[in-house]
Protein backbone atom coordinates (compact mmCIF):
# COMPACT_ATOMS: atom_id res chain seq x y z
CA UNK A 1 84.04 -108.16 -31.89
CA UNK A 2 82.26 -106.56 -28.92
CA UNK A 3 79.38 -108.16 -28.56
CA UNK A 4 77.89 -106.71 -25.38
CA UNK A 5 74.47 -105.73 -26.07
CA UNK A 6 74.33 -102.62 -24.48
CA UNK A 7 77.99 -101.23 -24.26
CA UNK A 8 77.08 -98.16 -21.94
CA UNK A 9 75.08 -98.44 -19.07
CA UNK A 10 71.11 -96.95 -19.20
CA UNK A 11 70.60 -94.23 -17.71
CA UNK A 12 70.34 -94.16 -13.90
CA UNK A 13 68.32 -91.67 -11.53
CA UNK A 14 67.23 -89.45 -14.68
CA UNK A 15 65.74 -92.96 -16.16
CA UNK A 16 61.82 -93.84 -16.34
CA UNK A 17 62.04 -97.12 -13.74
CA UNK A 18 63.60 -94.67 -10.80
CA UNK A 19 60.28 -92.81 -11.90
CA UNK A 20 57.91 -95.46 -11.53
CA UNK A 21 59.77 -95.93 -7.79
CA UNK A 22 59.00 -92.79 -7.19
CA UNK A 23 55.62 -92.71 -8.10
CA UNK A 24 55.67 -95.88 -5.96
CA UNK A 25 57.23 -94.13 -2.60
CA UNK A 26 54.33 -92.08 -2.95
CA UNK A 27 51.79 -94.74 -3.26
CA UNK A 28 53.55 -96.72 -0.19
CA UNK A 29 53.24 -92.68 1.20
CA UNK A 30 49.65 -92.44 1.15
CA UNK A 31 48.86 -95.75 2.12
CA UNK A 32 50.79 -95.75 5.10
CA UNK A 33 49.40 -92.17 6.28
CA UNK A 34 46.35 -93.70 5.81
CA UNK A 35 46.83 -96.84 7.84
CA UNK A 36 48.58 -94.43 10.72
CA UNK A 37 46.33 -91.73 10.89
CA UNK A 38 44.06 -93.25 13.56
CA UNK A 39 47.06 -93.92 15.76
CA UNK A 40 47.69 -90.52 16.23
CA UNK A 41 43.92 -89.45 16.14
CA UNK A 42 43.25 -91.91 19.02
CA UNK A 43 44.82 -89.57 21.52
CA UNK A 44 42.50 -87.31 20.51
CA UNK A 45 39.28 -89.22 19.97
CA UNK A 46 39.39 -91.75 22.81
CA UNK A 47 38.27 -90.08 26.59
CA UNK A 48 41.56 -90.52 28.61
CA UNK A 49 41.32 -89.53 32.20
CA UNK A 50 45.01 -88.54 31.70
CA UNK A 51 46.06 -84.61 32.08
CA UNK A 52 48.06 -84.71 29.33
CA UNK A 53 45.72 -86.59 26.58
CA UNK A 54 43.64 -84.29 24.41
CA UNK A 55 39.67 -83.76 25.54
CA UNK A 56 38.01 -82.18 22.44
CA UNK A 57 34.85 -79.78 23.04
CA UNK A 58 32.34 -81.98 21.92
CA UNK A 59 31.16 -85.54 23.63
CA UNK A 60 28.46 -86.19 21.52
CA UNK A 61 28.49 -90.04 19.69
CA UNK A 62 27.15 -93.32 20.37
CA UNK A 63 29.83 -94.30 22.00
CA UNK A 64 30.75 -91.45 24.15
CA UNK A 65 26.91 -91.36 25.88
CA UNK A 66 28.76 -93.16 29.63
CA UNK A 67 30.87 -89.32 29.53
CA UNK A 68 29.63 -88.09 32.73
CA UNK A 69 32.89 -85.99 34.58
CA UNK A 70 33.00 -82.67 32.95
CA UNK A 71 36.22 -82.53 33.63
CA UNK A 72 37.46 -84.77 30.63
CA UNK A 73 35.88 -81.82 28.09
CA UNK A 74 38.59 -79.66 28.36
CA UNK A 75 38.84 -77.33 25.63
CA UNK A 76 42.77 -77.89 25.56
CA UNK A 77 43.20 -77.70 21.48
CA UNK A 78 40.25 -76.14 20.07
CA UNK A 79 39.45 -78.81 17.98
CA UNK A 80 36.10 -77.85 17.02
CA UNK A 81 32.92 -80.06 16.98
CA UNK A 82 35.02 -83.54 17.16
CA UNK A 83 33.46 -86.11 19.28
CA UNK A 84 35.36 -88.20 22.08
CA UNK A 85 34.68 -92.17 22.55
CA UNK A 86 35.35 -94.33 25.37
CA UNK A 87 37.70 -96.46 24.06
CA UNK A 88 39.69 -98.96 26.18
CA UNK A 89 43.05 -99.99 25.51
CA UNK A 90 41.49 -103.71 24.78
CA UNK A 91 39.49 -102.27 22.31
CA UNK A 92 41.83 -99.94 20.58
CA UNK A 93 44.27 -103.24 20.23
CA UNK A 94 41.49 -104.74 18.24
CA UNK A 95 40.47 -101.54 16.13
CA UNK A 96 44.29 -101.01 15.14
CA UNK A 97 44.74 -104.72 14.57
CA UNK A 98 41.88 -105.34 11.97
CA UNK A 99 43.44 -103.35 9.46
CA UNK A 100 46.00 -106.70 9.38
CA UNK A 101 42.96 -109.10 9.16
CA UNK A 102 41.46 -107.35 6.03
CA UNK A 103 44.97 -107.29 4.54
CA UNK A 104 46.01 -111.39 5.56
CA UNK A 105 42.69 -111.99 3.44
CA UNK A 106 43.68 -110.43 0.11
CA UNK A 107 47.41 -111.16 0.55
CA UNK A 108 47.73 -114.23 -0.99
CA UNK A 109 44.80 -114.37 -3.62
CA UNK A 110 45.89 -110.68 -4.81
CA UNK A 111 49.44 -111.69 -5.35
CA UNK A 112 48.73 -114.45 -7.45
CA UNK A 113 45.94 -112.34 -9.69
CA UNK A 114 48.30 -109.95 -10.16
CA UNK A 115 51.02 -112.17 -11.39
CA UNK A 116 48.36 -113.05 -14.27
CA UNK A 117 46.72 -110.15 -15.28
CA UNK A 118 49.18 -107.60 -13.89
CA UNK A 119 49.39 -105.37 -11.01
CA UNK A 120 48.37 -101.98 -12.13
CA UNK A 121 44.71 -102.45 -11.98
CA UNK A 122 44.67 -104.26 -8.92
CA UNK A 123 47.03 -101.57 -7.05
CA UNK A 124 45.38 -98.91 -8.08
CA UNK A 125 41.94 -100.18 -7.28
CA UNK A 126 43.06 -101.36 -4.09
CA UNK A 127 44.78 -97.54 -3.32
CA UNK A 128 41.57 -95.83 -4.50
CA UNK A 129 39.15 -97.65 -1.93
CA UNK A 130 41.35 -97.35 0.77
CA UNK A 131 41.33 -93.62 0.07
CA UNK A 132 37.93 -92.99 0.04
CA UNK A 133 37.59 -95.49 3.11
CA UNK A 134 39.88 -92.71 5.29
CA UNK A 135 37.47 -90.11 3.99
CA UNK A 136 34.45 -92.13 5.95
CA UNK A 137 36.18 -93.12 9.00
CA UNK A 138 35.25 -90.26 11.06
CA UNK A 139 31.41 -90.71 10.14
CA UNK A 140 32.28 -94.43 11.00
CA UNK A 141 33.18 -93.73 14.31
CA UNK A 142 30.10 -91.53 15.66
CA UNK A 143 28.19 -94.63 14.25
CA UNK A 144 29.82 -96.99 16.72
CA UNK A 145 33.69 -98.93 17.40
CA UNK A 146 31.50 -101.72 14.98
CA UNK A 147 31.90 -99.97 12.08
CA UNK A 148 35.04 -98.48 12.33
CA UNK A 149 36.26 -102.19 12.98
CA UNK A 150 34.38 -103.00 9.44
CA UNK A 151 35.80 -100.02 7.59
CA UNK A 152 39.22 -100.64 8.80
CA UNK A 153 38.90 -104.37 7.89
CA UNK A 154 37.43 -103.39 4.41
CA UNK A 155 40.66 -101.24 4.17
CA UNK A 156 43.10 -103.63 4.72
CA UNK A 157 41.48 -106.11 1.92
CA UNK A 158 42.29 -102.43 -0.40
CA UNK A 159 45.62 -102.63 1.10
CA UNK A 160 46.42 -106.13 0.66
CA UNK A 161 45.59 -105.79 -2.92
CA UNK A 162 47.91 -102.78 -3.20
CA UNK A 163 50.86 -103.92 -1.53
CA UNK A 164 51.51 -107.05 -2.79
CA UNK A 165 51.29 -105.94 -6.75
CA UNK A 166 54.33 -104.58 -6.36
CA UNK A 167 56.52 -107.33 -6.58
CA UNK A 168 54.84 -108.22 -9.75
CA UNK A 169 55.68 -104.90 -11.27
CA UNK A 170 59.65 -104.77 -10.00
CA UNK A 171 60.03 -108.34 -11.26
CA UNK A 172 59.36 -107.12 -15.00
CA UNK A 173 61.04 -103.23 -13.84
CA UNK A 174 64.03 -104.02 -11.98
CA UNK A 175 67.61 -105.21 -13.30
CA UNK A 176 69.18 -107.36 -10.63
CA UNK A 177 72.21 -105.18 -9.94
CA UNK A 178 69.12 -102.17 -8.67
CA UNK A 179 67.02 -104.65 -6.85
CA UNK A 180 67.93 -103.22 -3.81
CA UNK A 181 68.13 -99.63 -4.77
CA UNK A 182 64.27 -99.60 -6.90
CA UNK A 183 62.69 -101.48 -3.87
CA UNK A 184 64.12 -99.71 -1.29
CA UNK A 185 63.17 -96.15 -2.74
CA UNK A 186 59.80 -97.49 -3.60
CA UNK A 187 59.32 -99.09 -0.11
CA UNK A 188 61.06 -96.21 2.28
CA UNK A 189 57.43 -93.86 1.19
CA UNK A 190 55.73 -96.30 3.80
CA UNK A 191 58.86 -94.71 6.84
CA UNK A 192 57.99 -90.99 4.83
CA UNK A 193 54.69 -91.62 5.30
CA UNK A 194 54.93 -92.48 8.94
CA UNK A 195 57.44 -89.62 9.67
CA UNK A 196 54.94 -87.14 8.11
CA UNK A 197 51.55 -88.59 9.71
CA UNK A 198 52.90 -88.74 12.76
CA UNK A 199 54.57 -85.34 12.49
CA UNK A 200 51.78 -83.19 11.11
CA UNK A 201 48.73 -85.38 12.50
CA UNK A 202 49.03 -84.33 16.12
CA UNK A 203 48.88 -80.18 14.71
CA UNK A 204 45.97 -81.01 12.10
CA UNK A 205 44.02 -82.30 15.08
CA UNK A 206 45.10 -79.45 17.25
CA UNK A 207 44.17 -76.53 14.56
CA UNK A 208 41.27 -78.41 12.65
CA UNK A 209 40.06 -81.49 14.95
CA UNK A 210 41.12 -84.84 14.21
CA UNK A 211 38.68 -86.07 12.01
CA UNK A 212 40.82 -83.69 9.50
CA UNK A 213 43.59 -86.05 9.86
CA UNK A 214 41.87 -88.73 7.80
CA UNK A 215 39.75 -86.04 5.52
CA UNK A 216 43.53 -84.53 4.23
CA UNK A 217 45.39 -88.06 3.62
CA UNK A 218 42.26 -89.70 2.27
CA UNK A 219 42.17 -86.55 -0.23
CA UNK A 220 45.83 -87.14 -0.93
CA UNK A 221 45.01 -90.66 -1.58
CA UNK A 222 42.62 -89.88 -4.42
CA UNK A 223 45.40 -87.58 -6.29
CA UNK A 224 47.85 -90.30 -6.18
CA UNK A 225 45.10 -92.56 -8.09
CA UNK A 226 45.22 -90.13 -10.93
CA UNK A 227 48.88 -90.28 -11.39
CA UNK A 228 49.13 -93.96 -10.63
CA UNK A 229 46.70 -94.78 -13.43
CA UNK A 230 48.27 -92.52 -16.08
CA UNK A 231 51.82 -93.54 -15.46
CA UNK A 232 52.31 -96.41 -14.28
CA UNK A 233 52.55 -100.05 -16.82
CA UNK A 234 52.83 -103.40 -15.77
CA UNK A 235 55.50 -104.13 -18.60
CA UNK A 236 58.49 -101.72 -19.57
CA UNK A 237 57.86 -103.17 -23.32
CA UNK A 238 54.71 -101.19 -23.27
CA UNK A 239 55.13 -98.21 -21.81
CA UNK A 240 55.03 -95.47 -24.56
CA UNK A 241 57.40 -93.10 -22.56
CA UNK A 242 60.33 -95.52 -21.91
CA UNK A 243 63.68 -94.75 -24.30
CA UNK A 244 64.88 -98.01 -26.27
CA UNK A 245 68.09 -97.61 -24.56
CA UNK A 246 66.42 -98.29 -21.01
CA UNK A 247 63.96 -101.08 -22.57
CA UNK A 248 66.98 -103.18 -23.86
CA UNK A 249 68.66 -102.59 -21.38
CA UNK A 250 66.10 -103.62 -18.56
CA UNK A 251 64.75 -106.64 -20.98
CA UNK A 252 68.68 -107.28 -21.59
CA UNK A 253 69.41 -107.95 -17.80
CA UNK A 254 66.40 -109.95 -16.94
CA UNK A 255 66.79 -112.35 -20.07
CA UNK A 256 67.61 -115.11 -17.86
CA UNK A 257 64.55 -115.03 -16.08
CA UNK A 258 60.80 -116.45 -17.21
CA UNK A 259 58.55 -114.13 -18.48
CA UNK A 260 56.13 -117.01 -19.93
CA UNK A 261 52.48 -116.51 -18.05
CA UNK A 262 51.74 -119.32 -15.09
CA UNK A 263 49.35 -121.60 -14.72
CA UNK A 264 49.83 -123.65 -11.70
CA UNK A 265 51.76 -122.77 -8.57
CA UNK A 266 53.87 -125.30 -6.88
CA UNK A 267 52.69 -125.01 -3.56
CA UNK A 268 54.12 -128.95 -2.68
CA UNK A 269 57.48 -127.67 -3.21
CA UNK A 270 57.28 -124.31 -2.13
CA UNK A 271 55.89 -125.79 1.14
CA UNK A 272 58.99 -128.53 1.66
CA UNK A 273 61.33 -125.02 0.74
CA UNK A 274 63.52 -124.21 3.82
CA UNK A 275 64.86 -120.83 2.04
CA UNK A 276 61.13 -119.66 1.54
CA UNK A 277 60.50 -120.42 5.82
CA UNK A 278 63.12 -118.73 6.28
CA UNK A 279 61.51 -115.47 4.54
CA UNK A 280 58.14 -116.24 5.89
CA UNK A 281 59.96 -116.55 9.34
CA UNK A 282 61.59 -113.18 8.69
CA UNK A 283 58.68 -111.03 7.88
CA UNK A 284 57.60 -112.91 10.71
CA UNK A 285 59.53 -111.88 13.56
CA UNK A 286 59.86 -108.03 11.31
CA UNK A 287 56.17 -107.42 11.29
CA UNK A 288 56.01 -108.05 14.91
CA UNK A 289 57.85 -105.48 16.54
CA UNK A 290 57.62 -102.78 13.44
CA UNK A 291 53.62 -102.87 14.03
CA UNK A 292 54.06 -102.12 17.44
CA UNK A 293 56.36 -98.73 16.91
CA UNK A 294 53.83 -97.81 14.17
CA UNK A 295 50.29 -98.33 15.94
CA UNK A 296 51.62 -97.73 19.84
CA UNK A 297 54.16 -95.00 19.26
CA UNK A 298 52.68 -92.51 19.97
CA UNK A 299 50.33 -93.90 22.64
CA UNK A 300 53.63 -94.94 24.30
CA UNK A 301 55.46 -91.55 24.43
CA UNK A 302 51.98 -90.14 25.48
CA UNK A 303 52.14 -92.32 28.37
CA UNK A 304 55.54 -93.06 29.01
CA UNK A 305 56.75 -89.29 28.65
CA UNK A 306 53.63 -87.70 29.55
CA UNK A 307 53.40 -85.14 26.46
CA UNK A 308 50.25 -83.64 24.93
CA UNK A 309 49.01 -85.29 21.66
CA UNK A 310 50.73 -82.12 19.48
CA UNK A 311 54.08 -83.07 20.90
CA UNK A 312 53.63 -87.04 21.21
CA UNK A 313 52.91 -86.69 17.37
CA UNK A 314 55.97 -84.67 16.57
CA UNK A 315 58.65 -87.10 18.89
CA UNK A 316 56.65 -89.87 17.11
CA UNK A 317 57.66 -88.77 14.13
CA UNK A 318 61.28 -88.76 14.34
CA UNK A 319 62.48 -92.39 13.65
CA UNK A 320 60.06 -92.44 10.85
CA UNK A 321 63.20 -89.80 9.18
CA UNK A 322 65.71 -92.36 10.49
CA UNK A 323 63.49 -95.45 8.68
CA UNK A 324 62.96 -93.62 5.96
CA UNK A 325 66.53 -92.27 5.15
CA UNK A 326 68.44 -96.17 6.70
CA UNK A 327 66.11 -98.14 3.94
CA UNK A 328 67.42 -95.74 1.02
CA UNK A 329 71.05 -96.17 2.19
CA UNK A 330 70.51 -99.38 3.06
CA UNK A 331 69.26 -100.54 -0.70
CA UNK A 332 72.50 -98.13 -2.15
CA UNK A 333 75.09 -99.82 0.02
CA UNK A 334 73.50 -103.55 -0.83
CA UNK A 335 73.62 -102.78 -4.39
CA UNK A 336 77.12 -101.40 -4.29
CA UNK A 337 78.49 -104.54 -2.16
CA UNK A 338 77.47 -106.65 -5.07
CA UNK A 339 78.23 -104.59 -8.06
CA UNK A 340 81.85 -104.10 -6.98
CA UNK A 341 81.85 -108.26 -5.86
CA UNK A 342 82.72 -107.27 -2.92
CA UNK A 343 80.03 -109.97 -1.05
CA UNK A 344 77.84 -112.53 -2.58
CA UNK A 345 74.45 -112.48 -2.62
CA UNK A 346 73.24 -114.56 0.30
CA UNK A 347 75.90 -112.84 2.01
CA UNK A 348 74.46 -109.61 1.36
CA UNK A 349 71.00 -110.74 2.39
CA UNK A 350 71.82 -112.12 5.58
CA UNK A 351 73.92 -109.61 6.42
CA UNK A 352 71.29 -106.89 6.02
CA UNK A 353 68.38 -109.18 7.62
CA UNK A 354 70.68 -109.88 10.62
CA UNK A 355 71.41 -106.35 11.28
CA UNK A 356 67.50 -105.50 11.01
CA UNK A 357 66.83 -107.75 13.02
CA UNK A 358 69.55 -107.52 15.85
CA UNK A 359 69.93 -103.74 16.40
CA UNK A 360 66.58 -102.84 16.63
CA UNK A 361 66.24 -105.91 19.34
CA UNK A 362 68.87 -104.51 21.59
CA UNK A 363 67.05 -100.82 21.77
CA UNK A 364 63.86 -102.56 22.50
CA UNK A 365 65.24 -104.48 25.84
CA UNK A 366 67.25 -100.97 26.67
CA UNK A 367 64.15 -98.89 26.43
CA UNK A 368 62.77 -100.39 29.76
CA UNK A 369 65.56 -99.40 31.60
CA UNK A 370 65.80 -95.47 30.02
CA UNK A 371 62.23 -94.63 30.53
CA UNK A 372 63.54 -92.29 33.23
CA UNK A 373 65.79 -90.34 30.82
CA UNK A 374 63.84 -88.15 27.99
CA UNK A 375 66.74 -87.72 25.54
CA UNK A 376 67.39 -91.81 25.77
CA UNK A 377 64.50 -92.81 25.36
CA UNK A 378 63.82 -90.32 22.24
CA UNK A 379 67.33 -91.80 20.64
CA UNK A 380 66.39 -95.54 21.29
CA UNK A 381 62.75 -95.20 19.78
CA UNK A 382 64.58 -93.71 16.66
CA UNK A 383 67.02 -96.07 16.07
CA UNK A 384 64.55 -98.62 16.36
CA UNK A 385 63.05 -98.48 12.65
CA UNK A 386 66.23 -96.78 11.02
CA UNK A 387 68.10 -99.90 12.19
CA UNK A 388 64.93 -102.32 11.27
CA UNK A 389 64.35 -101.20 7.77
CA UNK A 390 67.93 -102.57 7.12
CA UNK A 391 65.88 -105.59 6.39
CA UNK A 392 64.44 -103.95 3.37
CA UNK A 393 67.62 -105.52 1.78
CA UNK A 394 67.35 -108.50 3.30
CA UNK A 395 64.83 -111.26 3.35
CA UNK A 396 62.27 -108.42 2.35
CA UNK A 397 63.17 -108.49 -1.46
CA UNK A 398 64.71 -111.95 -1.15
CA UNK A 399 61.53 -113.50 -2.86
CA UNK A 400 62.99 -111.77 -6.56
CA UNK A 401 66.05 -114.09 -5.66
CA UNK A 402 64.51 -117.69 -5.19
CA UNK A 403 61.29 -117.17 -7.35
CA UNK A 404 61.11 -114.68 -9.18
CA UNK A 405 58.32 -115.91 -11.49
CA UNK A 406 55.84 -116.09 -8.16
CA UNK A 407 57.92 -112.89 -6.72
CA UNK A 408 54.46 -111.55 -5.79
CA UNK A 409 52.54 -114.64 -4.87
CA UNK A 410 55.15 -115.20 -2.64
CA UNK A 411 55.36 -112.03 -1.27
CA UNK A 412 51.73 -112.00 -0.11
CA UNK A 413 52.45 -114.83 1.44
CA UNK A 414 55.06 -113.53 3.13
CA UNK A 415 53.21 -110.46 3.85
CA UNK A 416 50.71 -112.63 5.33
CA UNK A 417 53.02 -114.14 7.60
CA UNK A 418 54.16 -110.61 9.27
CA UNK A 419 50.40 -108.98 8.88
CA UNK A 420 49.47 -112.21 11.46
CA UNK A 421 52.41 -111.13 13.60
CA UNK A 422 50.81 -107.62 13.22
CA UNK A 423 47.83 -108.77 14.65
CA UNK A 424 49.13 -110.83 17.33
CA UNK A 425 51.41 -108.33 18.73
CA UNK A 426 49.29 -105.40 18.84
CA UNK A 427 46.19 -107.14 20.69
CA UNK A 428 48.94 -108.61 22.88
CA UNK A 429 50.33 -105.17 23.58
CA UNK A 430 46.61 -103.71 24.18
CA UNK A 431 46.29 -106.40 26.19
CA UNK A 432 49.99 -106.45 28.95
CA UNK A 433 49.36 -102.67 28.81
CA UNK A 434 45.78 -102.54 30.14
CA UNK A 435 46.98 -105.03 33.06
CA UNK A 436 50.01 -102.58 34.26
CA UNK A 437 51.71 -99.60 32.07
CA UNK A 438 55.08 -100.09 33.36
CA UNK A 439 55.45 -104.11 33.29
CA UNK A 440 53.10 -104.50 30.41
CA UNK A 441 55.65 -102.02 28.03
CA UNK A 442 58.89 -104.23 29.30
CA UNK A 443 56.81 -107.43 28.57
CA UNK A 444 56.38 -106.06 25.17
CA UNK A 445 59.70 -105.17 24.31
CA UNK A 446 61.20 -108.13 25.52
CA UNK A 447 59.22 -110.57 23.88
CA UNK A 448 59.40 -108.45 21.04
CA UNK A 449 63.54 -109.33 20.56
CA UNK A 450 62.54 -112.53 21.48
CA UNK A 451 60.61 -113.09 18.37
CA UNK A 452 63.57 -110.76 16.52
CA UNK A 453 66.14 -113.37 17.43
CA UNK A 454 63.98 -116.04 16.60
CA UNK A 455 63.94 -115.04 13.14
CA UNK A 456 67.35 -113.99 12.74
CA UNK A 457 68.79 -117.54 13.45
CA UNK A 458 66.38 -119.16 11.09
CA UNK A 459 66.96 -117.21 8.66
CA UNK A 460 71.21 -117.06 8.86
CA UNK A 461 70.92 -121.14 9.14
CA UNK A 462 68.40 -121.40 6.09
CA UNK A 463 67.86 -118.36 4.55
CA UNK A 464 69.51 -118.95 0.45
CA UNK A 465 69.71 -116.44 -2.97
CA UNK A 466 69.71 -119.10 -5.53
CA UNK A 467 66.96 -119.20 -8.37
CA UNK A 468 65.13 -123.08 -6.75
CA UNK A 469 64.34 -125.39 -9.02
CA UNK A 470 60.55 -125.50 -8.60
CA UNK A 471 61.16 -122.06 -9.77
CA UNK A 472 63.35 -122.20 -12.65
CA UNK A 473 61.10 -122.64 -16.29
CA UNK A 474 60.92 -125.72 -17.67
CA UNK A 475 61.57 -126.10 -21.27
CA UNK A 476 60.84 -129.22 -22.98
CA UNK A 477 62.28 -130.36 -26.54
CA UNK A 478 60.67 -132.69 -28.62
CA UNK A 479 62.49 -134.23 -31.48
């Protein structure tokens, strides 16, 4: 009479694919610390005339030859034999921003390889170089801003290739009812990661020198490797771990969806698809001000509250925790909205993309107008990525919804779009900063909503959660 196929409900948070998101928060973890760890060395490395930027003991470098004034070789933080570089702020735009080139080139190819021969290699590949790329970045630098420019580049191709296999992997993994939850877990490592690098990398440069910042997470890297490539399978029907009760039920719940292999991509009709601008317009307007709080942070409390690099790391920090913590809850309270039918789907998504987008908008035009206040200014930079990640339930996993057979094609796309905001916004924020501090930070913020509200609107007036037909399998009977 009952014909359910699976009459109790597979295990939850004890269960093998909230496993595989952890393993995955870790992997988003190291990557992150890895991507972040020159923002907070720069304080230390660069020669800033400022009193309250770090001076390390040692000028010695290529690039730190013009060092004439003694006075900027301050022994402040001990930090060894660590050279200092004269960096301008134009110049430090374009060494943060060329992590996003590397990754806008492997983006798209990388989520379309991975959809055929699976995501495991390529992410794991892609995680390994990056680590041992951290691991050469301070004998990068004392060759010359060239070559860190290269080696960041390089690492952002890794990257690329790492990121976007994910999709691939949650479209076999995830039930749709734990969409939100498995992504969000997975995803809210890159916020931990942020929170810890920017925490601890201001005190690893103060008791060890910075380049110990990228030795440790580059080291970290490599573990994470290991366990990546003994636990992790493309396919839950091949993982020898899994129980059968999980594996039915996971294969149960995704029965209506294609597993059969692809051959061609519909790029005709995924170009004329309003719902998939909408994403791309999204990640867009996301990417823009996000890469800004993670590569100027803590250049901006540095220089806005005048702190030394130990405490600019530590205040930097702190809405990583907020990010971190709003993308988990985020993800549960999505997931619980539409279990208990309580919203629809597109409801849900635009909801969630429309608060990411909105609150973290209005901070950014307050913070002009707080700078004076230490305690408001502190409270607006954190809510600024708690509130932001709220997207994480949004348009971010909305690509599962309309496509999920080119879930990870698509996402590098859209990955692509927000890594070219990424560039675009942090050479434009070296840039208004370098002409005046004070203007040049309220030109940033406000064009930053701008761009927020931008993609809010396009994506409430187009954004959709319905499987599209260029999407759906075609099956063909012949009689």
């Amino acid at each position: 009479m009952d014909k359910k196929p699976s009459p109790k409900k597979a295990p939850g948070f004890c269960s093998l694919r909230y496993g595989l998101a952890l393993i995955m928060h870790f992997s988003n973890f190291t990557m992150i610390t890895q991507r972040v760890s020159l923002s907070i060395a720069i304080i230390a490395m660069v020669n800033s005339s400022q009193p309250h930027g770090l001076s390390n003991a040692s000028a010695e470098g290529p690039l730190a030859d013009t060092l004439s004034d003694p006075s900027t070789s301050i022994k402040e933080f001990n930090t060894g034999e660590a050279s200092v570089y004269e960096w301008s702020p134009e110049t430090q735009g374009i060494i943060f921003s060329s992590i996003s080139y590397g990754i806008v080139v492997t983006l798209i190819p990388s989520g379309y390889l991975a959809g055929i021969f699976g995501a495991k290699q390529m992410l794991g590949a892609g995680l390994l170089i990056s680590s041992l790329l951290t691991l050469f970045t301070p004998l990068a630098a004392d060759f010359g801003v060239i070559l860190v420019i290269v080696i960041r580049m390089i690492q952002g191709m890794a990257q690329g290739m790492a990121w976007t296999g994910q999709f691939t992997i949650w479209a076999k993994w995830a039930p749709p009812l734990e969409r939100s939850k498995l992504t969000t877990i997975a995803g809210s490592g890159a916020a931990f990661g942020s929170f810890i690098i920017l925490c601890v990398g201001g005190l690893i440069s103060q008791a060890l020198g910075w380049p110990f910042i990228f030795y440790i997470f580059g080291s970290i890297g490599c573990v994470c490797c290991l366990l990546w490539f003994t636990v992790i399978y493309d396919d839950p029907t091949h993982h020898p771990c899994i129980s059968v009760r999980e594996k039915e039920h996971i294969v149960a719940s995704l029965a209506h969806q294609s597993s059969s292999p692809r051959r061609s991509v519909p790029i005709k009709a995924m170009a004329r698809c309003l719902p998939l601008w909408a994403i791309f317009t999204g990640f867009f307007s996301h990417f823009w001000l996000c890469t800004i709080i993670i590569t100027y942070l803590p250049t901006y409390i540095s220089s806005v509250l005048h702190v030394n690099v130990r405490d600019s790391g530590v205040l930097s920090s702190l809405p990583f925790i907020a990010a971190s913590s709003c993308t988990i809850l985020g993800g549960q309270l999505a997931d619980f909205l539409l279990s208990r039918n309580l919203l629809r789907l597109i409801t849900v998504r635009k909801l969630f993309s429309s608060l990411g987008l909105l609150l973290p908008s209005l901070c950014a035009v307050a913070l002009p107008f707080v700078a004076s206040s230490y305690v408001t200014t502190i409270i607006l930079l954190i809510l600024i990525p708690g509130t932001s990640n709220l997207c994480d339930s949004g348009f971010i996993i909305n690509t599962l919804d309309v496509a999920p057979r080119y879930a990870s094609f698509l996402m590098g796309i859209s990955r692509g779009f927000g890594l070219i905001a990424g560039i675009i916004s942090s050479t434009a924020t070296g840039f208004l900063i370098s002409q005046d501090s004070v203007s040049g930070w309220r030109n940033v913020f406000f064009l930053s909503a701008a761009v927020n509200m931008f993609g809010m609107f396009f994506y409430i007036t187009f954004g959709q959660a319905e499987i599209q037909d260029w999407a759906k399998e075609k099956t063909m009977t012949r009689l």
